[in-house]
PDB file of N, CA and C in Angstrom:
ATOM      1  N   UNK A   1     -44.285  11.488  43.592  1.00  0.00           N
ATOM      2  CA  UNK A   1     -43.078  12.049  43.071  1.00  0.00           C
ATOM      3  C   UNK A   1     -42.064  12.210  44.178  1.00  0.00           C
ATOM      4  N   UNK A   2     -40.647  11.932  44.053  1.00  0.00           N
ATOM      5  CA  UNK A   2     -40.202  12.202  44.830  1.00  0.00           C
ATOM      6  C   UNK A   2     -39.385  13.477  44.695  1.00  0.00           C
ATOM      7  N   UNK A   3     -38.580  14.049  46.095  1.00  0.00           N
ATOM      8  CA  UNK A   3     -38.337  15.004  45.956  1.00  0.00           C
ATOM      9  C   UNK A   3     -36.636  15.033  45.575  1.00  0.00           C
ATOM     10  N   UNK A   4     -36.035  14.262  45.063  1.00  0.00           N
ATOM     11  CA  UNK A   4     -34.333  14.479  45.292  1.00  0.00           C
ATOM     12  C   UNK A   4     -34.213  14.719  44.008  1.00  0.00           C
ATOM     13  N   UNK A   5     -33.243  15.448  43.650  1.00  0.00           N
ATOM     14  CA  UNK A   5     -32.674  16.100  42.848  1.00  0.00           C
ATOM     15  C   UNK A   5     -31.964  15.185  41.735  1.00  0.00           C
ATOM     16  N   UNK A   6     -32.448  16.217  40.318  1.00  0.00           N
ATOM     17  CA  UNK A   6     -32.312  15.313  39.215  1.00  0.00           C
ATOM     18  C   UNK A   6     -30.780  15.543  38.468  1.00  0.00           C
ATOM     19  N   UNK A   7     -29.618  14.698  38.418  1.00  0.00           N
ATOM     20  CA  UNK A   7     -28.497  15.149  37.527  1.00  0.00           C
ATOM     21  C   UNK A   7     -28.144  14.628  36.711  1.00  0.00           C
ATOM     22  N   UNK A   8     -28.221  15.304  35.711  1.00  0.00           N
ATOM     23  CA  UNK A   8     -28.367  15.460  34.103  1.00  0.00           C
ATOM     24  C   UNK A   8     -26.755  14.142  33.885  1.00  0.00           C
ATOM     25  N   UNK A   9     -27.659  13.246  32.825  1.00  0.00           N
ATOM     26  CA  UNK A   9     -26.647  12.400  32.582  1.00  0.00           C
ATOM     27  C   UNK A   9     -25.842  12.947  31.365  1.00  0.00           C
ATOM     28  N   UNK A  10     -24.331  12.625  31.372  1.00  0.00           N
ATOM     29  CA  UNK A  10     -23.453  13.088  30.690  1.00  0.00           C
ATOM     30  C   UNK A  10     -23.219  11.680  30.036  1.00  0.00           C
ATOM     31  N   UNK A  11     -22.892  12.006  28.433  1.00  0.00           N
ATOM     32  CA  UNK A  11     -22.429  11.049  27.736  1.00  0.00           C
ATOM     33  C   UNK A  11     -20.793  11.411  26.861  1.00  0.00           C
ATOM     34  N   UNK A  12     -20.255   9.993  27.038  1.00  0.00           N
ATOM     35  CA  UNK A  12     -18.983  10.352  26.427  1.00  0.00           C
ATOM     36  C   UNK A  12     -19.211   9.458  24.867  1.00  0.00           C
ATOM     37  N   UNK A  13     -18.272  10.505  23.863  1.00  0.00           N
ATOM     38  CA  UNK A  13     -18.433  10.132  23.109  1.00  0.00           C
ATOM     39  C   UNK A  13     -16.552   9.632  22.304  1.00  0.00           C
ATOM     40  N   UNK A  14     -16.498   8.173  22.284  1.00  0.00           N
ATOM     41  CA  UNK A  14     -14.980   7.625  21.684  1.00  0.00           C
ATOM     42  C   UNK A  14     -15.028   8.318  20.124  1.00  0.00           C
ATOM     43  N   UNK A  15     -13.964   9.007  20.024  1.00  0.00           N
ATOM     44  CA  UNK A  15     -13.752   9.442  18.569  1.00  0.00           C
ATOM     45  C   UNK A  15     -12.914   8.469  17.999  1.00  0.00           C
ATOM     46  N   UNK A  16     -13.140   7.474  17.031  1.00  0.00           N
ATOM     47  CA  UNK A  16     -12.431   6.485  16.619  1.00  0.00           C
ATOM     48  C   UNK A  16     -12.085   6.967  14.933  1.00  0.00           C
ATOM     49  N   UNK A  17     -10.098   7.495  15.022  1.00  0.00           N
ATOM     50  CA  UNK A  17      -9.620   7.563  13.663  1.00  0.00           C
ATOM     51  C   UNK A  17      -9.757   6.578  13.154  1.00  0.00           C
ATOM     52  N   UNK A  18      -9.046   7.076  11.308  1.00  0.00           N
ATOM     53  CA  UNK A  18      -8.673   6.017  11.199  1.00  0.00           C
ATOM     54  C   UNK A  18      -7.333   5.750  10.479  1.00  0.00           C
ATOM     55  N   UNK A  19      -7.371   4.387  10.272  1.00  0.00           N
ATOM     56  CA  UNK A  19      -5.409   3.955  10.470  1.00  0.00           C
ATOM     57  C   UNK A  19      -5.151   4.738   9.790  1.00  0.00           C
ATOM     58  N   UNK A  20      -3.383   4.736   9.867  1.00  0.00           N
ATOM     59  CA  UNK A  20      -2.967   5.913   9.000  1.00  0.00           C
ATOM     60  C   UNK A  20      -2.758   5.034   7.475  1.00  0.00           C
ATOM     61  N   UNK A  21      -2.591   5.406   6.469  1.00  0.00           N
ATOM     62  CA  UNK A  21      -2.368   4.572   5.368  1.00  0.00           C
ATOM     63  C   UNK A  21      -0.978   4.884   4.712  1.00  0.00           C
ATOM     64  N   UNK A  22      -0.405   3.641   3.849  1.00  0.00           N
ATOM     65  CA  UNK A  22       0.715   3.567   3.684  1.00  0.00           C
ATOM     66  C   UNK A  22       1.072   3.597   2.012  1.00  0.00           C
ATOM     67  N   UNK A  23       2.297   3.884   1.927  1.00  0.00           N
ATOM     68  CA  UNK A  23       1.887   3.937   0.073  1.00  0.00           C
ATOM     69  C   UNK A  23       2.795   2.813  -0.142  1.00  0.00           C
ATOM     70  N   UNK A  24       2.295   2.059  -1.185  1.00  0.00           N
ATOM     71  CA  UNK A  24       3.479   0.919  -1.568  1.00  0.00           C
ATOM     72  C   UNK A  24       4.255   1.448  -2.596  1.00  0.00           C
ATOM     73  N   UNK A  25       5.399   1.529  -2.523  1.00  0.00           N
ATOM     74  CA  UNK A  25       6.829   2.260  -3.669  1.00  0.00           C
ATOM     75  C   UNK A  25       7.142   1.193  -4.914  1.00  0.00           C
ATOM     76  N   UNK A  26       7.136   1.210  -5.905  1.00  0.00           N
ATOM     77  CA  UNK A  26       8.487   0.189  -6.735  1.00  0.00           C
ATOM     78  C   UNK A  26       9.368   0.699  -6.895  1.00  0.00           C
ATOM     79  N   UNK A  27      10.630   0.338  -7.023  1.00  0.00           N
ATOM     80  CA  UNK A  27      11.638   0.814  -6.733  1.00  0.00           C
ATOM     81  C   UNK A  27      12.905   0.297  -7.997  1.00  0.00           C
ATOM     82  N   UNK A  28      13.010   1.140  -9.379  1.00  0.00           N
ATOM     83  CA  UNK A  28      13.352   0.758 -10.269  1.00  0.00           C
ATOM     84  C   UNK A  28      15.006   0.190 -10.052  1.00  0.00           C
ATOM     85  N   UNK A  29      15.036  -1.235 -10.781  1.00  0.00           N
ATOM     86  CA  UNK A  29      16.611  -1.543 -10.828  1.00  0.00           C
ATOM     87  C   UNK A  29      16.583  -1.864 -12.303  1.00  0.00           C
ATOM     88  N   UNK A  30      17.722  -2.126 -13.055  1.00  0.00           N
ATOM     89  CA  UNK A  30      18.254  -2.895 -14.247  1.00  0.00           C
ATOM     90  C   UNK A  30      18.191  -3.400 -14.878  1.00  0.00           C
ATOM     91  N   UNK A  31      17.901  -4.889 -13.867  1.00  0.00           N
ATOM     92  CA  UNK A  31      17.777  -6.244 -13.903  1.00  0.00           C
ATOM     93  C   UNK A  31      16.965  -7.002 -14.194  1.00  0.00           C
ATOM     94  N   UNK A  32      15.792  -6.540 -13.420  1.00  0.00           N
ATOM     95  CA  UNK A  32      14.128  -6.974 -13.744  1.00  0.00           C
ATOM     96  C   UNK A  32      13.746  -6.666 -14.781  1.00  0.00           C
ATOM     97  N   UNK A  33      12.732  -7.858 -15.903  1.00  0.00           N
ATOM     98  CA  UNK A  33      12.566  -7.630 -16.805  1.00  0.00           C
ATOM     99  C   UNK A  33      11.376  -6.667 -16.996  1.00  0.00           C
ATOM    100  N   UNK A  34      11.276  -6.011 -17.607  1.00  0.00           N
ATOM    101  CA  UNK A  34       9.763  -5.266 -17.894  1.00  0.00           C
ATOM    102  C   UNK A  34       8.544  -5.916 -17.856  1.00  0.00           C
ATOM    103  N   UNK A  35       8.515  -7.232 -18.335  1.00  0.00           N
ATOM    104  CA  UNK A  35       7.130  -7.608 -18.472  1.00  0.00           C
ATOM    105  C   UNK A  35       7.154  -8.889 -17.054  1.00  0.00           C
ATOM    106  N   UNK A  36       7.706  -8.285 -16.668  1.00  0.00           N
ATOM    107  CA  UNK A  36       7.736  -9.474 -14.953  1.00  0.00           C
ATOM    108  C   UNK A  36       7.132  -8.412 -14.236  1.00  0.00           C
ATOM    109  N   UNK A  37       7.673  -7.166 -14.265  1.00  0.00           N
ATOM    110  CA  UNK A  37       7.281  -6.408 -13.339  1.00  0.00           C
ATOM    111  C   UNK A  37       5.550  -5.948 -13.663  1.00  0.00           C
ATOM    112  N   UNK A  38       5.677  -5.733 -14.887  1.00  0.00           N
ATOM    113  CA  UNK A  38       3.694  -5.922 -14.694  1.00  0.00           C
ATOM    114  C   UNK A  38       2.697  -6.578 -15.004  1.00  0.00           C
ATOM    115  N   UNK A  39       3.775  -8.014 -14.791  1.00  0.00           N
ATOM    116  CA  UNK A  39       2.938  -9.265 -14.584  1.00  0.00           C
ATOM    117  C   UNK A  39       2.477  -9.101 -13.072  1.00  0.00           C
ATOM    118  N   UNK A  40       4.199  -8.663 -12.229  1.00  0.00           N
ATOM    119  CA  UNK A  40       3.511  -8.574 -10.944  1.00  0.00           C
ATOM    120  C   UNK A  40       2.885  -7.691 -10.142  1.00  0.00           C
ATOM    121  N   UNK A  41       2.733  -6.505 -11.162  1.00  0.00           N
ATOM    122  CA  UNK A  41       1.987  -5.173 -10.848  1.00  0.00           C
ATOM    123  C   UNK A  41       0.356  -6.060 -10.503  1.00  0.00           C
ATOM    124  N   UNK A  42       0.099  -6.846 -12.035  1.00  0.00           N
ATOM    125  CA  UNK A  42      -1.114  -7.048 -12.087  1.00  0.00           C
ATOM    126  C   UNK A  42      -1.575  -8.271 -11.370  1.00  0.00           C
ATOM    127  N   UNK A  43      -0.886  -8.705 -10.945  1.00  0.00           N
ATOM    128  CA  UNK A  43      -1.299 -10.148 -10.202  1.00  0.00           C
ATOM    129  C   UNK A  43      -1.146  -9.878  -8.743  1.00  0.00           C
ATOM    130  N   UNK A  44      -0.535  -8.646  -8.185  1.00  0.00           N
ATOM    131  CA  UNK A  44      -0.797  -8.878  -6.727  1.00  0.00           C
ATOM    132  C   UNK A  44      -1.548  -7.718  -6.308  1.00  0.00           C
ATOM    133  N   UNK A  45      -1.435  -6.449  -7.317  1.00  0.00           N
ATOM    134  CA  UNK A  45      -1.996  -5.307  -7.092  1.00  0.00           C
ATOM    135  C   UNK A  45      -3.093  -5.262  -8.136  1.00  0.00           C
ATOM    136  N   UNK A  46      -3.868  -5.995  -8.674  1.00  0.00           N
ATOM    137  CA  UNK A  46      -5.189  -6.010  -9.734  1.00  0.00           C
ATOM    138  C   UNK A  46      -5.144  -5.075 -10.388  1.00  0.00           C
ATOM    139  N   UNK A  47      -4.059  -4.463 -10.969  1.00  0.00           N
ATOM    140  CA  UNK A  47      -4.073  -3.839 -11.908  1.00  0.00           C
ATOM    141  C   UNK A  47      -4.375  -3.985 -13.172  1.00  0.00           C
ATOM    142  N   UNK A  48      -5.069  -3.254 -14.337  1.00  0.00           N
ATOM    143  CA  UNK A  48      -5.066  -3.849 -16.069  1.00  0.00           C
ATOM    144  C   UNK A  48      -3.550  -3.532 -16.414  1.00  0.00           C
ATOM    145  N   UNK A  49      -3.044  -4.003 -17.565  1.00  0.00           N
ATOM    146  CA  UNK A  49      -2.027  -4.268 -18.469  1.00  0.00           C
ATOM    147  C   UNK A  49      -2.012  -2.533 -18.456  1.00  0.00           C
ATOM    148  N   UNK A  50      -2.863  -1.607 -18.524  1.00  0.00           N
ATOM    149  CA  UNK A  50      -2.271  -0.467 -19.150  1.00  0.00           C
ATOM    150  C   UNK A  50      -1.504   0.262 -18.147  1.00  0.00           C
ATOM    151  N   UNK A  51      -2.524  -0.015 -16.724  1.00  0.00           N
ATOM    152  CA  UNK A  51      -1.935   0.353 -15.161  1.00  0.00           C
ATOM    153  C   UNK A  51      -0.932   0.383 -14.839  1.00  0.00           C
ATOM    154  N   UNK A  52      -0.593  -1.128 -15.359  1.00  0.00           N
ATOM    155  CA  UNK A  52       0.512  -1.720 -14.637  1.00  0.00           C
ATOM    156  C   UNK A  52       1.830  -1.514 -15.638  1.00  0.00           C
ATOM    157  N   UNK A  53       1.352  -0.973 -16.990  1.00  0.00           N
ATOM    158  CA  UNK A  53       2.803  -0.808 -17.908  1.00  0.00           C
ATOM    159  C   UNK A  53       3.136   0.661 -17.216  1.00  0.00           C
ATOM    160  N   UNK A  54       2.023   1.444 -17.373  1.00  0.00           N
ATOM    161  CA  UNK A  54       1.988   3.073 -16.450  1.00  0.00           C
ATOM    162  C   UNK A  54       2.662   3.288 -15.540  1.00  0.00           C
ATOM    163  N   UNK A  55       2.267   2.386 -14.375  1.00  0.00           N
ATOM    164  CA  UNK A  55       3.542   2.524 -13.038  1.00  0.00           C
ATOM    165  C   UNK A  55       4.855   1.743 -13.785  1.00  0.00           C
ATOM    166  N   UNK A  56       4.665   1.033 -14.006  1.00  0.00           N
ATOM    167  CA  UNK A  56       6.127   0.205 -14.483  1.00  0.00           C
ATOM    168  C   UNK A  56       6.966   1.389 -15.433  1.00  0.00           C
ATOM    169  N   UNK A  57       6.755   1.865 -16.117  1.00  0.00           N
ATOM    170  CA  UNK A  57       7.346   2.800 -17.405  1.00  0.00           C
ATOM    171  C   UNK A  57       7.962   4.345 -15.817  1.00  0.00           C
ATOM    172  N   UNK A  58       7.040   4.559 -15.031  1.00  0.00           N
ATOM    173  CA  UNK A  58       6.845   5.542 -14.183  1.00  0.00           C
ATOM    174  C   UNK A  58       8.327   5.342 -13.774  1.00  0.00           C
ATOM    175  N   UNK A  59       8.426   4.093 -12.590  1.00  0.00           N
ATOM    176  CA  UNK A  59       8.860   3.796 -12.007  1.00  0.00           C
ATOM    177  C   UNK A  59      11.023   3.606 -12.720  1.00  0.00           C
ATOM    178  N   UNK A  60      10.895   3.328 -14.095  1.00  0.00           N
ATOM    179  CA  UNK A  60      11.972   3.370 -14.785  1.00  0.00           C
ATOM    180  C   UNK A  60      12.775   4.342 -15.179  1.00  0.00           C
ATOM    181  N   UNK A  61      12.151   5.579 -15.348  1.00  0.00           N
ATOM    182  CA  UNK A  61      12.059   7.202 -15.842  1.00  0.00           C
ATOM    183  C   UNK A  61      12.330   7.725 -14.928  1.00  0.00           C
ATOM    184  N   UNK A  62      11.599   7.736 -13.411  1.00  0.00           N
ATOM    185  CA  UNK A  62      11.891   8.448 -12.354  1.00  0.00           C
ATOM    186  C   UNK A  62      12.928   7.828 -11.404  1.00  0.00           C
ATOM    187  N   UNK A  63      12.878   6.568 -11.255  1.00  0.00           N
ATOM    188  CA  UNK A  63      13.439   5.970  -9.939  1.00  0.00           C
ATOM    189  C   UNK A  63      12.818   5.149  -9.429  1.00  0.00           C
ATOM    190  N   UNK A  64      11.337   5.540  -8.735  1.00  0.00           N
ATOM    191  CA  UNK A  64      10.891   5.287  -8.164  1.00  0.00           C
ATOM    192  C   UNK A  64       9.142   5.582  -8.500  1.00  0.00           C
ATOM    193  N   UNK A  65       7.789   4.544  -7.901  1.00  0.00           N
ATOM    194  CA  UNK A  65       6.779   4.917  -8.542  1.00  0.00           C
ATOM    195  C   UNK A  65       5.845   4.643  -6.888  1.00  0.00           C
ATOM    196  N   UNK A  66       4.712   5.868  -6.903  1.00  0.00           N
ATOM    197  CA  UNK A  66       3.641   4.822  -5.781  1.00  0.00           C
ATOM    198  C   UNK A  66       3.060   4.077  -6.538  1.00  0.00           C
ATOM    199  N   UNK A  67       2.698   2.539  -6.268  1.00  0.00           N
ATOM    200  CA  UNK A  67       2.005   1.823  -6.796  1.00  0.00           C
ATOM    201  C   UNK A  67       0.340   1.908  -6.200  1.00  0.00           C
ATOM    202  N   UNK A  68       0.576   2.461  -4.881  1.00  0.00           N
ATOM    203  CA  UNK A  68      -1.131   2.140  -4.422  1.00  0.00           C
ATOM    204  C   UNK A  68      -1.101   2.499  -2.579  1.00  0.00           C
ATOM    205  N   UNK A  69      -1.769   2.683  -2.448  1.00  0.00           N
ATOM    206  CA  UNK A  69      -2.014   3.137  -1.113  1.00  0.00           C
ATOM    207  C   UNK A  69      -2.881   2.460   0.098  1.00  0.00           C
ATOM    208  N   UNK A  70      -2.596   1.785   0.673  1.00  0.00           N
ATOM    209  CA  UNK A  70      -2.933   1.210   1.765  1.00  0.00           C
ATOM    210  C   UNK A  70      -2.948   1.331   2.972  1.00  0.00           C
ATOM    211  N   UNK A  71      -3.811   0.604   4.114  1.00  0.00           N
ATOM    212  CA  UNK A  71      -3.801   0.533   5.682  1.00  0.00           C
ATOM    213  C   UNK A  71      -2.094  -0.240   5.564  1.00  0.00           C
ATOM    214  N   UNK A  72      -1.532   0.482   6.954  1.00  0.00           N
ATOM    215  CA  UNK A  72      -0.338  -0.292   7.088  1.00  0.00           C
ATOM    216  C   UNK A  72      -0.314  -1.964   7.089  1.00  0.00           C
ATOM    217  N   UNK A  73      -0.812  -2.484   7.343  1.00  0.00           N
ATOM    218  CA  UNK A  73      -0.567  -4.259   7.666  1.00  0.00           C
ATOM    219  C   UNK A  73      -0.977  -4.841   6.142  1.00  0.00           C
ATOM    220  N   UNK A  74      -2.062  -4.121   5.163  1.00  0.00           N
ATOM    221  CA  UNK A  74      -1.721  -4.794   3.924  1.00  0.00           C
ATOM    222  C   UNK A  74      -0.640  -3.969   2.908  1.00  0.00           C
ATOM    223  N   UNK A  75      -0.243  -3.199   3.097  1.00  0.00           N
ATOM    224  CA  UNK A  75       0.615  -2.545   2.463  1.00  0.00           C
ATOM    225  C   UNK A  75       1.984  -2.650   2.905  1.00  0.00           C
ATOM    226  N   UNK A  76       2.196  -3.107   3.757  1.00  0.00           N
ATOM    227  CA  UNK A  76       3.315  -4.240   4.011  1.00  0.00           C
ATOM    228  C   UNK A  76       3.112  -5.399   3.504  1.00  0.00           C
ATOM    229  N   UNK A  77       2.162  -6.525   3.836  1.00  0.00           N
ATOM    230  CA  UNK A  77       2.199  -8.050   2.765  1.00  0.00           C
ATOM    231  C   UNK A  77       2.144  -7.538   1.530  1.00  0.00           C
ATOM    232  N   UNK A  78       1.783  -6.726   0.689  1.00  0.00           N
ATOM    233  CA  UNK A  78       1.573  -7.097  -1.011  1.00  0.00           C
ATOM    234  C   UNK A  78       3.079  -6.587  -0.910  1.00  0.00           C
ATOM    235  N   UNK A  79       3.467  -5.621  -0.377  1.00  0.00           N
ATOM    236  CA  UNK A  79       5.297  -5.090  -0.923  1.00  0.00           C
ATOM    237  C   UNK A  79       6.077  -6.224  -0.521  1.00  0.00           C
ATOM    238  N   UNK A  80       6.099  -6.983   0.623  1.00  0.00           N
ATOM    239  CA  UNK A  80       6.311  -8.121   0.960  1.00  0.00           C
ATOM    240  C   UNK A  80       6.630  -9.221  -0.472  1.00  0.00           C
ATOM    241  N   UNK A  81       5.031  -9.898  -0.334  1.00  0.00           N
ATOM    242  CA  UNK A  81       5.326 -10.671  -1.445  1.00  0.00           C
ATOM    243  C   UNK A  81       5.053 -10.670  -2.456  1.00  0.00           C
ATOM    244  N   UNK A  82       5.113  -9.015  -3.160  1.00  0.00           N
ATOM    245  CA  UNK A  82       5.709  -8.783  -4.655  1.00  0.00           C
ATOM    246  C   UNK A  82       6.999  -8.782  -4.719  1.00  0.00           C
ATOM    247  N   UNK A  83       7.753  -8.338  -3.592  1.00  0.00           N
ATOM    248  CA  UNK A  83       9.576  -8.366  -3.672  1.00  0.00           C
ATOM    249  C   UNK A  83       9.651  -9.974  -3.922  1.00  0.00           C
ATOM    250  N   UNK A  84       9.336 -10.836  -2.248  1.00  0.00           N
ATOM    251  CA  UNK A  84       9.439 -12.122  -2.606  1.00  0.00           C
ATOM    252  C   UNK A  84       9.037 -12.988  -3.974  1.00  0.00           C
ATOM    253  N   UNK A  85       7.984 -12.991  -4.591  1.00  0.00           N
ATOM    254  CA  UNK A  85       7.736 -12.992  -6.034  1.00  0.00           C
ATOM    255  C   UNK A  85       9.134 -13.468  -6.788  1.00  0.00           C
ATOM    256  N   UNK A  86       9.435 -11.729  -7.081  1.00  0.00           N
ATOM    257  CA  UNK A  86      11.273 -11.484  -7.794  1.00  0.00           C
ATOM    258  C   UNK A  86      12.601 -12.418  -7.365  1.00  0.00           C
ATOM    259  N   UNK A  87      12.396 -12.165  -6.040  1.00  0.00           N
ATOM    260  CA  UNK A  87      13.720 -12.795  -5.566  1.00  0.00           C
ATOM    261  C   UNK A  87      13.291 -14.384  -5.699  1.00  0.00           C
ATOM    262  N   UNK A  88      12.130 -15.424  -5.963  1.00  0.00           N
ATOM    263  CA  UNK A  88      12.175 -16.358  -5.759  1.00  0.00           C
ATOM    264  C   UNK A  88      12.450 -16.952  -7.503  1.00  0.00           C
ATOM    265  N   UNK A  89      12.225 -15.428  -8.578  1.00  0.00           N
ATOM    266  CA  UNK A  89      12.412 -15.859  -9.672  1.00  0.00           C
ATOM    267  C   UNK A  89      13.909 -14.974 -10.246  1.00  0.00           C
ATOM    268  N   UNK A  90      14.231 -14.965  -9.163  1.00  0.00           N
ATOM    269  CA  UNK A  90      15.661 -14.276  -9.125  1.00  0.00           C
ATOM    270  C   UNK A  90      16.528 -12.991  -9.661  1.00  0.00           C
ATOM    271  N   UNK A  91      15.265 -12.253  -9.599  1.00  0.00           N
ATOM    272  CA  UNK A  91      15.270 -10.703  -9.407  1.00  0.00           C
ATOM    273  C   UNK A  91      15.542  -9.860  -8.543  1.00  0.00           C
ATOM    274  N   UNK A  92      16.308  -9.245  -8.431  1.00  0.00           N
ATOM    275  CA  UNK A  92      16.769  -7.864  -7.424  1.00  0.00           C
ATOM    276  C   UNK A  92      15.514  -7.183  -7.545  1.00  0.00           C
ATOM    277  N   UNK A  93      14.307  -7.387  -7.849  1.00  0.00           N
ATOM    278  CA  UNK A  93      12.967  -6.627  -7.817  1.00  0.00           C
ATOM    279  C   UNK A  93      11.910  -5.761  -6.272  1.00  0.00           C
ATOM    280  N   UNK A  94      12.116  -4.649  -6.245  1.00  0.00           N
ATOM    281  CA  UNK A  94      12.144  -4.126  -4.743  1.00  0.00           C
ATOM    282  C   UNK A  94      10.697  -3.062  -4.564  1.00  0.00           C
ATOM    283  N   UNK A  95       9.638  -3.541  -3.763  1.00  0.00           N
ATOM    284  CA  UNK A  95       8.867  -2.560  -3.553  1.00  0.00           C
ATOM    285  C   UNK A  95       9.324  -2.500  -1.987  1.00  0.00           C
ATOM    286  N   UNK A  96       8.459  -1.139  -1.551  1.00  0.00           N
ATOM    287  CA  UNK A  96       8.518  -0.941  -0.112  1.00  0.00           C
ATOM    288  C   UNK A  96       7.686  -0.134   0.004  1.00  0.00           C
ATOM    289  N   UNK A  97       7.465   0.614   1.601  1.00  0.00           N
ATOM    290  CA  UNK A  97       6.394   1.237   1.897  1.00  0.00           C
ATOM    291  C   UNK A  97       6.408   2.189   3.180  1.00  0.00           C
ATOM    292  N   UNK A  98       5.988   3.052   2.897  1.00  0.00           N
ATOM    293  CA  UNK A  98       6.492   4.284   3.804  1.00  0.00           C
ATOM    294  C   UNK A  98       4.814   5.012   4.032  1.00  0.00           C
ATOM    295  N   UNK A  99       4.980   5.731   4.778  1.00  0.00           N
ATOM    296  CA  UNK A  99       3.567   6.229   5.634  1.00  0.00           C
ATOM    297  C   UNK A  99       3.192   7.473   4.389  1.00  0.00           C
ATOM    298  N   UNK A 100       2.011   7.552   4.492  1.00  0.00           N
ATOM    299  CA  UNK A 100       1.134   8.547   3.739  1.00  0.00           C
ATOM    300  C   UNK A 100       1.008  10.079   4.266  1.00  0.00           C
ATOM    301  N   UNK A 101       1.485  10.923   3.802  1.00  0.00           N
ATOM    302  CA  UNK A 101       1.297  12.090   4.885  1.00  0.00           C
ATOM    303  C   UNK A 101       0.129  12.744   4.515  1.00  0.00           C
TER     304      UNK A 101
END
């Protein structure tokens, strides 16, 4: 055995959050027809027909609707290209996305 002195190993431990998440908005206008908008409720956000009339009807009444809540980087592409969607079928049709508090 030897005689030198024993010191106690210390361990660190990484606390890993996690991302912050983002809410995707629709953002009611005029223009857009009703059944475009939850065609594209349901085709980019997998929503059923009842979901997607729900936020859609929401979103007309109030102003504004959350559609769904996400990590920032996909909750930017689906608001992305559900707007693009509209504007390529020539809709003023507008989601966006703002941080989750």
């Amino acid at each position: 055995m030897s005689d030198t002195p024993t010191t106690p190993k210390t361990r660190t431990r990484t606390k890993v959050e996690r991302p912050r998440l983002h809410k995707v908005i629709l953002v009611n206008d005029d223009y857009t027809p009703r059944d475009f908008v939850t065609r594209i409720l349901k085709a980019e956000f997998r929503m059923s027909a009842e979901q997607a009339r729900k936020v859609m009807i929401t979103a007309h009444r109030k102003g504004s609707c959350v559609v769904s809540v996400y990590p920032r980087d996909v909750a930017e592409t689906k608001a992305t290209r559900a707007t693009d969607q509209g504007r390529r079928e020539g809709y003023p049709l507008l989601f966006t996305t703002e941080p989750e508090e």
